[in-house]
Protein backbone atom coordinates (compact mmCIF):
# COMPACT_ATOMS: atom_id res chain seq x y z
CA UNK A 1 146.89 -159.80 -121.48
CA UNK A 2 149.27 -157.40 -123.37
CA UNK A 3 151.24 -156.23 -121.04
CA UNK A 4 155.10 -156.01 -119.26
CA UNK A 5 156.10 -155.13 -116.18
CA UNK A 6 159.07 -152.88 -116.19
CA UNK A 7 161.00 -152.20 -113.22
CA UNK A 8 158.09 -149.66 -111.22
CA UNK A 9 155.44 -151.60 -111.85
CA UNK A 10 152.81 -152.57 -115.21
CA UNK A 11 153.45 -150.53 -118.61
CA UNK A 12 151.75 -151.26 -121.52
CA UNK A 13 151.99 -151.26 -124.71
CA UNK A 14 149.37 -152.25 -127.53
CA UNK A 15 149.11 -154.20 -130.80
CA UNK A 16 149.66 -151.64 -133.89
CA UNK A 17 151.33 -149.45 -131.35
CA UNK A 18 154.96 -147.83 -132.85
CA UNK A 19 157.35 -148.39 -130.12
CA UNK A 20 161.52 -148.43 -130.52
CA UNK A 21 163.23 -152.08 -129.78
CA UNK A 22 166.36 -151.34 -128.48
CA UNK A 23 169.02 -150.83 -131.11
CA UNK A 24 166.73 -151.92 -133.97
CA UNK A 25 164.65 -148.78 -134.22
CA UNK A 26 160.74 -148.11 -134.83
CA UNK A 27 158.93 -151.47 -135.06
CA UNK A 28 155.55 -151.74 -135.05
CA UNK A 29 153.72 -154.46 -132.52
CA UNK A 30 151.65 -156.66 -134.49
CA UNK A 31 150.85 -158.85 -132.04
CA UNK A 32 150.97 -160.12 -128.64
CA UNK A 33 151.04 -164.05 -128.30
CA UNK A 34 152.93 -166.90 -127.49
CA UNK A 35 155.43 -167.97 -130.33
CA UNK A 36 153.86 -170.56 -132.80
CA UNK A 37 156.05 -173.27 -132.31
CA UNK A 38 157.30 -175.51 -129.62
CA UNK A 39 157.23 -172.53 -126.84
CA UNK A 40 155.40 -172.54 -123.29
CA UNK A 41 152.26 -171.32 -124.24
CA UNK A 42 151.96 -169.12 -120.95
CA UNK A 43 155.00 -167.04 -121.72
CA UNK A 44 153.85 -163.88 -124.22
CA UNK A 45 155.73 -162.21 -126.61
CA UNK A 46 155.63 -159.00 -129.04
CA UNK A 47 155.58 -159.87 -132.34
CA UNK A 48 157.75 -156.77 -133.43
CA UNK A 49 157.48 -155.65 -137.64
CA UNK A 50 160.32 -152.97 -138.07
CA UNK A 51 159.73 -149.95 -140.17
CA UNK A 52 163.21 -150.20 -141.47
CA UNK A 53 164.19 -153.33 -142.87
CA UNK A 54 162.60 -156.98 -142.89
CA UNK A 55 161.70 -159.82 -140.75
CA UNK A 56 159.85 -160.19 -137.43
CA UNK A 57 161.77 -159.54 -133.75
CA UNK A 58 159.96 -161.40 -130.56
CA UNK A 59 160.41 -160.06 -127.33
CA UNK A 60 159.23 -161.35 -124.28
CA UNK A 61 156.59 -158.98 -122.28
CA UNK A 62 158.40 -159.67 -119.50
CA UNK A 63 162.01 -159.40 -120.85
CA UNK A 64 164.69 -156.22 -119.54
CA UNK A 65 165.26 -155.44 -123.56
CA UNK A 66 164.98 -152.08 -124.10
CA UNK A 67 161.60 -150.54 -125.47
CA UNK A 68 159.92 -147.19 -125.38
CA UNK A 69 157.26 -144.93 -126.61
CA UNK A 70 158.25 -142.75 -129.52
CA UNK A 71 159.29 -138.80 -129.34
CA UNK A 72 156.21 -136.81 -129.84
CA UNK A 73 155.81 -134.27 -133.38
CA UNK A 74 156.97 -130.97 -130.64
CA UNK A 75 159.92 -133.28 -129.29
CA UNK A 76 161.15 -134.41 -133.10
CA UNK A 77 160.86 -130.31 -134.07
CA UNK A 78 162.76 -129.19 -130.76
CA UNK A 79 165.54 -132.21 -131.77
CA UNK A 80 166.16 -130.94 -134.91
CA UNK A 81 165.98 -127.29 -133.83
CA UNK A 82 168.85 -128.53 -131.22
CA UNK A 83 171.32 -130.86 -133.69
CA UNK A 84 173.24 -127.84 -134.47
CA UNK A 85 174.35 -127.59 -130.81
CA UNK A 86 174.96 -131.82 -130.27
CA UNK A 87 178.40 -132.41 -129.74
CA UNK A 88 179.87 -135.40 -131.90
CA UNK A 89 180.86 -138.73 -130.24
CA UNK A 90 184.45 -138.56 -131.01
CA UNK A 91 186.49 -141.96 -130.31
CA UNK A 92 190.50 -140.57 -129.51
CA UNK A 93 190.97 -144.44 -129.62
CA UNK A 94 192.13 -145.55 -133.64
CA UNK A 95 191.32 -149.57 -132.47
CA UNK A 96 188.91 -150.90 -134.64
CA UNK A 97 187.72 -152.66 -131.29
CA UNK A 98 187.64 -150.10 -129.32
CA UNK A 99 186.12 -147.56 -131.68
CA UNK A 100 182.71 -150.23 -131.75
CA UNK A 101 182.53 -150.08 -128.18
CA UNK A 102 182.76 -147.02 -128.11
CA UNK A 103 179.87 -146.21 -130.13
CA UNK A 104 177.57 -149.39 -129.76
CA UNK A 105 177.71 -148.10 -125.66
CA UNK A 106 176.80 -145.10 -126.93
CA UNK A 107 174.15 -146.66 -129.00
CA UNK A 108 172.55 -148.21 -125.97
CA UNK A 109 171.79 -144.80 -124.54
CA UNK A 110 168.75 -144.97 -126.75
CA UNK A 111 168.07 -141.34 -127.41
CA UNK A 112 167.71 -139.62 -130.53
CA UNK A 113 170.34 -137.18 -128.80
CA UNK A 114 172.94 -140.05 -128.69
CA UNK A 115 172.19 -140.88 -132.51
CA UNK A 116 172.91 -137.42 -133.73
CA UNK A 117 176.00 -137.26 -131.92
CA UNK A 118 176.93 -141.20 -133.37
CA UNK A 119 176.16 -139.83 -136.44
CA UNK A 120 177.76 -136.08 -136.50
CA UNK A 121 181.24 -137.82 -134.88
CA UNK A 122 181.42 -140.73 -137.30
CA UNK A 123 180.73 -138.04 -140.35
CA UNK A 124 183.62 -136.52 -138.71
CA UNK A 125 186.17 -139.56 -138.11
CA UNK A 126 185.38 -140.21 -142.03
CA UNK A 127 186.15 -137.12 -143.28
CA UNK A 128 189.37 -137.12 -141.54
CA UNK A 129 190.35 -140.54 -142.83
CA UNK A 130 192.34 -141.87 -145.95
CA UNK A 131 190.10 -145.30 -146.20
CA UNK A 132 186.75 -145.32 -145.39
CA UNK A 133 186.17 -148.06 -142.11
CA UNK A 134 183.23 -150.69 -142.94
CA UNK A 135 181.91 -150.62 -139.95
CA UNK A 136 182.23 -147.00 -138.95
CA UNK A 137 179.50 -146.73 -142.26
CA UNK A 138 177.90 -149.74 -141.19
CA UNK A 139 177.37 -147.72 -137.59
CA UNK A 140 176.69 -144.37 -138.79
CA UNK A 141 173.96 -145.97 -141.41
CA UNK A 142 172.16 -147.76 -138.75
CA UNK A 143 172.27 -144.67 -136.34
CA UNK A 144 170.45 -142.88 -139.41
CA UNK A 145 167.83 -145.71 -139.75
CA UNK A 146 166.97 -145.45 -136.27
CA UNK A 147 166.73 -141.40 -135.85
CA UNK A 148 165.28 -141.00 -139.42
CA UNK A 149 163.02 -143.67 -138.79
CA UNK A 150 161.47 -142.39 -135.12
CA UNK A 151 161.47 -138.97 -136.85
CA UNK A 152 159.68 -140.08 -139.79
CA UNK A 153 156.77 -141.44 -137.86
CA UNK A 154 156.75 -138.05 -135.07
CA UNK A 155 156.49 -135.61 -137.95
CA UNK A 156 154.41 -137.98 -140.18
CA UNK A 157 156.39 -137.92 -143.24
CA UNK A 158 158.31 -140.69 -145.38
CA UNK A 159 161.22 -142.16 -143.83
CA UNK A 160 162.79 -140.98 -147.04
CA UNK A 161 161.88 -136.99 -146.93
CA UNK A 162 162.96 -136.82 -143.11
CA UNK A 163 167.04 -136.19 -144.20
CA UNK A 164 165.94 -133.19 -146.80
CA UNK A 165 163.50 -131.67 -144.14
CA UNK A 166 166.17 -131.62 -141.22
CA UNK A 167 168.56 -130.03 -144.18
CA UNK A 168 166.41 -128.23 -145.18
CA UNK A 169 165.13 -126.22 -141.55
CA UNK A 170 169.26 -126.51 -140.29
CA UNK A 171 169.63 -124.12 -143.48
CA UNK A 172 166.34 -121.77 -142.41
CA UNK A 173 167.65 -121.73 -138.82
């Protein structure tokens, strides 16, 4: 038990493993189990804690929502080494609609390369603007709680030091 087939055959993942949940971030897997109430009791399901925010996220083992391992400590350093050259995700499209797509598709690329850019082009669009969009911030603030929060656990600091120290080695570089 414990386990989800993906599309090439078994992957696994474990309880207290650190894995990111599609567009909710780093969540840790607490358990493995079928839900507590009224469910089929042969269907299993992570029981997912975030690292950012509150609350408990199920996923079914055997679900197409979007999981994988975290970067690795070398992978986080070579990131940050590399956000200077990112290119920003730059909407030309000024439709509130269209602007979300936009960036919730690239969201769904799940890479911390895709949140830099979300992040570096919506710094951008807001800077340019008169009024300040809701929703661009609302974006760009979870694209930071995802990034900051995979990045906290690779280098093994505080989710809250991880902004200074990628200031702080863009300015050394």
């Amino acid at each position: 038990m414990g386990f989800c087939l993906d599309f090439l055959g078994y992957f696994m993942y474990s309880v207290g493993e650190k894995i990111i949940y599609a567009e909710s971030g780093v969540c840790t897997i607490e358990q493995i189990a079928p839900l507590a109430s009224g469910s089929s009791e042969d269907r299993l399901y992570y029981h997912l804690r975030p690292l950012v925010g509150s609350g408990v996220y199920f996923a079914p083992v055997d679900s197409n929502a979007f999981m994988r391992r975290l970067i690795s400590r070398e992978e986080a350093e070579s990131l940050i080494d590399a956000m200077p050259n990112i290119e920003p995700a730059i909407c030309q499209d000024s439709r509130f609609n269209h602007v979300d797509a936009f960036y919730r598709d690239i969201f769904r690329l799940h890479t911390p390369e895709a949140l830099v850019s979300i992040i570096k082009g919506l710094t951008l669009r807001m800077s340019t603007r008169k009024t300040k969009s809701s929703r661009a911030e609302a974006t760009m603030k979870r694209a930071k709680e995802v990034l900051h929060g995979e990045l906290s656990v690779a280098l093994g600091m505080e989710y809250k030091e991880v902004e200074p120290y990628i200031r702080q080695r863009l300015e050394e570089a």
